[in-house]
PDB file of N, CA and C in Angstrom:
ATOM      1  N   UNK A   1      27.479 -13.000  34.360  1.00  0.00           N
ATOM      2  CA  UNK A   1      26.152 -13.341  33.869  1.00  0.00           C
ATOM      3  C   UNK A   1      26.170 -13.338  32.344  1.00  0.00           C
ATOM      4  N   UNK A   2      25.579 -14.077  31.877  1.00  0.00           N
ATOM      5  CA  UNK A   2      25.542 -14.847  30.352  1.00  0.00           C
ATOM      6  C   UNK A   2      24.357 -13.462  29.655  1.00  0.00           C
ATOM      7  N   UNK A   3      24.391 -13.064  28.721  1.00  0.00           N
ATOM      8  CA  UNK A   3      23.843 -12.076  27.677  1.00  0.00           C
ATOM      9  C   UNK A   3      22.842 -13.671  27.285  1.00  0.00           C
ATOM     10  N   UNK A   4      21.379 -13.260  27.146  1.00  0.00           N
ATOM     11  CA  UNK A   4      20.585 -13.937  26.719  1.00  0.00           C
ATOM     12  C   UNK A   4      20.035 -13.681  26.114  1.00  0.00           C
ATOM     13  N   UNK A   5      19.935 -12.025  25.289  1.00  0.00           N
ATOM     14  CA  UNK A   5      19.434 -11.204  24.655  1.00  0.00           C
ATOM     15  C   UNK A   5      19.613 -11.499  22.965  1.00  0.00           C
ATOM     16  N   UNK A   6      18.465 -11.988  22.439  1.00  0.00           N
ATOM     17  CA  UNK A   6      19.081 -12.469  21.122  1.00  0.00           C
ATOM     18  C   UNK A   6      18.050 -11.256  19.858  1.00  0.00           C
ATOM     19  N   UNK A   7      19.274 -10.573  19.405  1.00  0.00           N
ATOM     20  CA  UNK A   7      18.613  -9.928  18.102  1.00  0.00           C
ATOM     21  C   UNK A   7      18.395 -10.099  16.891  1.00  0.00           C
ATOM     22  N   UNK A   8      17.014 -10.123  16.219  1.00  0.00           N
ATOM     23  CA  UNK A   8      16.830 -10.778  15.033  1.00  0.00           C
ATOM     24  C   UNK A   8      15.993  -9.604  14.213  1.00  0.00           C
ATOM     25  N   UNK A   9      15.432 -10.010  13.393  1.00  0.00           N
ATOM     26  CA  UNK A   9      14.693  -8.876  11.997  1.00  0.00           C
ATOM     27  C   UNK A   9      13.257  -9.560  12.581  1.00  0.00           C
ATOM     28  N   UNK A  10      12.472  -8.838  12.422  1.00  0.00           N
ATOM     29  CA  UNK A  10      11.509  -9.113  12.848  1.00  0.00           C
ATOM     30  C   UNK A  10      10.672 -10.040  12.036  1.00  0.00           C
ATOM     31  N   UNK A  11       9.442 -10.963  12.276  1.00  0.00           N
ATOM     32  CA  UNK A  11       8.688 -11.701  11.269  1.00  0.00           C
ATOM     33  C   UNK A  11       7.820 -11.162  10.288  1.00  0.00           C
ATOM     34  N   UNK A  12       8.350 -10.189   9.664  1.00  0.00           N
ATOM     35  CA  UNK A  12       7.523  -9.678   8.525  1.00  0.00           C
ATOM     36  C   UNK A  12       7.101 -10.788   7.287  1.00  0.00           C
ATOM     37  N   UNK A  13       6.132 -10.595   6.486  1.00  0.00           N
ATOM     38  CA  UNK A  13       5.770 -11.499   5.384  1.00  0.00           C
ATOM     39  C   UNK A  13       6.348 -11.067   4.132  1.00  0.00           C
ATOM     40  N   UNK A  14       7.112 -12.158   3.525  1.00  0.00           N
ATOM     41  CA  UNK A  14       7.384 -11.644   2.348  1.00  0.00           C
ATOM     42  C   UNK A  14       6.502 -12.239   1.058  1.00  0.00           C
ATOM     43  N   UNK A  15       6.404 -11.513   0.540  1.00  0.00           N
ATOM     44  CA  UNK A  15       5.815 -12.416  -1.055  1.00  0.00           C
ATOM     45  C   UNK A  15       6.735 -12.089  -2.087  1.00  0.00           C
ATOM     46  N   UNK A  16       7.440 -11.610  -2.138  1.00  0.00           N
ATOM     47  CA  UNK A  16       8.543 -11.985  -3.382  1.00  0.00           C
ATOM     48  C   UNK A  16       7.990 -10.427  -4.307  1.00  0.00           C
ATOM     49  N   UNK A  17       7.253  -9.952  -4.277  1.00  0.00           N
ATOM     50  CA  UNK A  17       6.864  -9.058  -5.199  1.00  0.00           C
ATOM     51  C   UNK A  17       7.846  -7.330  -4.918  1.00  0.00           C
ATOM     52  N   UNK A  18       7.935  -7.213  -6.206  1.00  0.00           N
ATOM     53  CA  UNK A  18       8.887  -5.841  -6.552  1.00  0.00           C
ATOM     54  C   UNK A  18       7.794  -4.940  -5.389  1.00  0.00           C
ATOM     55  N   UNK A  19       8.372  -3.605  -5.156  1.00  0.00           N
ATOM     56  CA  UNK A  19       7.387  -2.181  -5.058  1.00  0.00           C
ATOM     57  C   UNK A  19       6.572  -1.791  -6.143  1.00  0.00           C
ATOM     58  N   UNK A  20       7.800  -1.901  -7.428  1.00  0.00           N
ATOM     59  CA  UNK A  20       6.652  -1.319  -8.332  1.00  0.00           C
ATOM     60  C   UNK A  20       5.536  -2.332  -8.360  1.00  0.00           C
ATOM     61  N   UNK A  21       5.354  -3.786  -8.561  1.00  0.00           N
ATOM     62  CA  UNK A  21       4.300  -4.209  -8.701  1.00  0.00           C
ATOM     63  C   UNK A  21       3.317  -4.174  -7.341  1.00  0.00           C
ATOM     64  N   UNK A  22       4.019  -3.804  -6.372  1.00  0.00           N
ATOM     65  CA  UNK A  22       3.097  -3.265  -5.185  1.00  0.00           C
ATOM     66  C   UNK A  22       2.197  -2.109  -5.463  1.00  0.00           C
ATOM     67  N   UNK A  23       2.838  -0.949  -5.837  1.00  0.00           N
ATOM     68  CA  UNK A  23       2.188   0.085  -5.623  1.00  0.00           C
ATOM     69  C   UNK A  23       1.127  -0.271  -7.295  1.00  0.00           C
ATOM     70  N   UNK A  24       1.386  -1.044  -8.688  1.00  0.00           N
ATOM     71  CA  UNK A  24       0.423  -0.713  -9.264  1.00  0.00           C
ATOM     72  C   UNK A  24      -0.332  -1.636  -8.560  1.00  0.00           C
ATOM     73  N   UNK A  25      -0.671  -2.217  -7.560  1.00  0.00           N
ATOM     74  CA  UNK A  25      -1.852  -3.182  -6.812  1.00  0.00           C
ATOM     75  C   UNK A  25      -2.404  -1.649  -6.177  1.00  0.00           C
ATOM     76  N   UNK A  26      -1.634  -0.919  -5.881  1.00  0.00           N
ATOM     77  CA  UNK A  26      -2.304   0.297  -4.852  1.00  0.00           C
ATOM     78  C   UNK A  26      -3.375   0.964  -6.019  1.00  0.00           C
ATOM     79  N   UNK A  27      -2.427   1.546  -6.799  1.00  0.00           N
ATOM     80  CA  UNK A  27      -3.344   2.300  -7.919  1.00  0.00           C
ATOM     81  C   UNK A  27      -4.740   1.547  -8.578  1.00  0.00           C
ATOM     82  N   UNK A  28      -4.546   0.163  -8.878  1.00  0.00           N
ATOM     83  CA  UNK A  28      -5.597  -0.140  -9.250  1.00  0.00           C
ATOM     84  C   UNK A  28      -6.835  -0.478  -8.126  1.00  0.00           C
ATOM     85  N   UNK A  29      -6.808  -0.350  -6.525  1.00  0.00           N
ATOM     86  CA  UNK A  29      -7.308  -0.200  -5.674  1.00  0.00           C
ATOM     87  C   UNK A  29      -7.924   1.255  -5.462  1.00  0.00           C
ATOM     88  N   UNK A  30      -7.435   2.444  -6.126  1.00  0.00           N
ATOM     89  CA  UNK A  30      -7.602   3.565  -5.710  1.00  0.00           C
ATOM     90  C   UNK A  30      -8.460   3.930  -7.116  1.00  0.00           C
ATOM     91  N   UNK A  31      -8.692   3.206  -7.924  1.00  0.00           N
ATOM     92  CA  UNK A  31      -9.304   3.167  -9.351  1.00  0.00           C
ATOM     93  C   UNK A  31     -10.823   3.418  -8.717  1.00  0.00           C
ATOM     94  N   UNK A  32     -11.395   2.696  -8.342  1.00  0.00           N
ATOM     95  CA  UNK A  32     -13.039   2.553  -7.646  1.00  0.00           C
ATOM     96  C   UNK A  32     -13.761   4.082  -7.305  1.00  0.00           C
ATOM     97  N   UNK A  33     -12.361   4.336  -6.236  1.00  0.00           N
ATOM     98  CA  UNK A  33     -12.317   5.702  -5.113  1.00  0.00           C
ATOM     99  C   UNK A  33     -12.461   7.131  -6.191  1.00  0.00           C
ATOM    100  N   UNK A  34     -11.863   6.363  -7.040  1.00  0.00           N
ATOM    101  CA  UNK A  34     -11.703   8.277  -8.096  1.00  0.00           C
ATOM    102  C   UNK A  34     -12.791   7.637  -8.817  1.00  0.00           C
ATOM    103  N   UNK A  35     -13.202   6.846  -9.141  1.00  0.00           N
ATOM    104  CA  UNK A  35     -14.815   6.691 -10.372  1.00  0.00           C
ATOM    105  C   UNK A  35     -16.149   7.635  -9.169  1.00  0.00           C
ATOM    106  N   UNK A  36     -15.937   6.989  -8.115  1.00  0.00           N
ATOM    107  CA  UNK A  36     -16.954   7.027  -7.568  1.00  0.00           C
ATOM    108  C   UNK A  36     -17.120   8.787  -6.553  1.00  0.00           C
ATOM    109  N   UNK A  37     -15.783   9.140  -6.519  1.00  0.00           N
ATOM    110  CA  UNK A  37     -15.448  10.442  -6.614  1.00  0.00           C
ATOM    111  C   UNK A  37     -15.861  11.530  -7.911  1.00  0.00           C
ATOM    112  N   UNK A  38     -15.669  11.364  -9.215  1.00  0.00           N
ATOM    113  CA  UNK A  38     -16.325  11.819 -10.133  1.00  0.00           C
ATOM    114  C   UNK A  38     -17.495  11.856 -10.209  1.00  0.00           C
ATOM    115  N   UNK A  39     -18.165  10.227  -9.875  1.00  0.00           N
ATOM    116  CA  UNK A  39     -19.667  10.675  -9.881  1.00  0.00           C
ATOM    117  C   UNK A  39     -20.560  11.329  -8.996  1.00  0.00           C
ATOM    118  N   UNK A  40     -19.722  11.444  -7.582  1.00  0.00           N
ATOM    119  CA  UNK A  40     -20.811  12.519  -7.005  1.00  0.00           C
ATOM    120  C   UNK A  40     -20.318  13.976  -6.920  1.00  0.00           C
ATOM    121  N   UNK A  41     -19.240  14.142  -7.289  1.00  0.00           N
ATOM    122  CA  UNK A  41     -18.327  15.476  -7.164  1.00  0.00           C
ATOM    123  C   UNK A  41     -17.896  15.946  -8.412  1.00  0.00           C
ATOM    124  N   UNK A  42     -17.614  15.482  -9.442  1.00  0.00           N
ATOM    125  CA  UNK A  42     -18.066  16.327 -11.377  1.00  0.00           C
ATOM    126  C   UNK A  42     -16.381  16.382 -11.572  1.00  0.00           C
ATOM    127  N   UNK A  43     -16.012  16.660 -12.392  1.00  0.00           N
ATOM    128  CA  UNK A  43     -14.709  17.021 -12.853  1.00  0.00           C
ATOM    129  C   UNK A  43     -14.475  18.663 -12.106  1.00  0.00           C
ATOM    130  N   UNK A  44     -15.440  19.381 -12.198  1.00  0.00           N
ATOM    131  CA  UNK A  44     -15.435  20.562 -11.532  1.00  0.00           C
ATOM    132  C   UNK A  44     -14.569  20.743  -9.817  1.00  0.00           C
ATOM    133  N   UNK A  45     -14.725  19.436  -9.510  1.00  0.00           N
ATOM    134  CA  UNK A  45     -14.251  19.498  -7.705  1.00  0.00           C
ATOM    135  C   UNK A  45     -12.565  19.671  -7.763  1.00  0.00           C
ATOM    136  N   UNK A  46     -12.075  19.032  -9.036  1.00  0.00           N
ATOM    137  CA  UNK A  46     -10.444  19.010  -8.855  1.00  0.00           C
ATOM    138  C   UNK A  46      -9.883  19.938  -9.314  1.00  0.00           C
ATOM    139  N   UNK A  47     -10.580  21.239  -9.798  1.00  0.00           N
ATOM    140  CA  UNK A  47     -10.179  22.583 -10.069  1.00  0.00           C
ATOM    141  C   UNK A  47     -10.188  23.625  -9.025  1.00  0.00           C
TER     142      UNK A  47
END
C-alpha cells in the first residue's frame, strides 16, 4: 500500500515584517490601556 500521507508547514500568513517591528505594533497598542489605566487608577496603583 502506497503512503499518501503528505507533510507540509502549515498555511500561516506572512507579511515580511521583523519581531522587533511586531512587537513595537504591540507596545504602541498597549499605549491606550496604560493612559486609560492612569486615569482611573493614579500613579499610586503601580506602587
Amino acid at each position: 500500500m502506497e503512503n499518501k500521507l503528505i507533510v507540509s508547514l502549515s498555511p500561516h500568513v506572512h507579511s515580511g515584517d521583523s519581531i522587533q517591528k511586531n512587537m513595537y505594533g504591540v507596545l504602541i497598542a498597549l499605549v491606550p490601556a496604560f493612559l486609560v489605566s492612569l486615569y482611573f487608577f493614579g500613579l499610586g496603583a503601580s506602587s
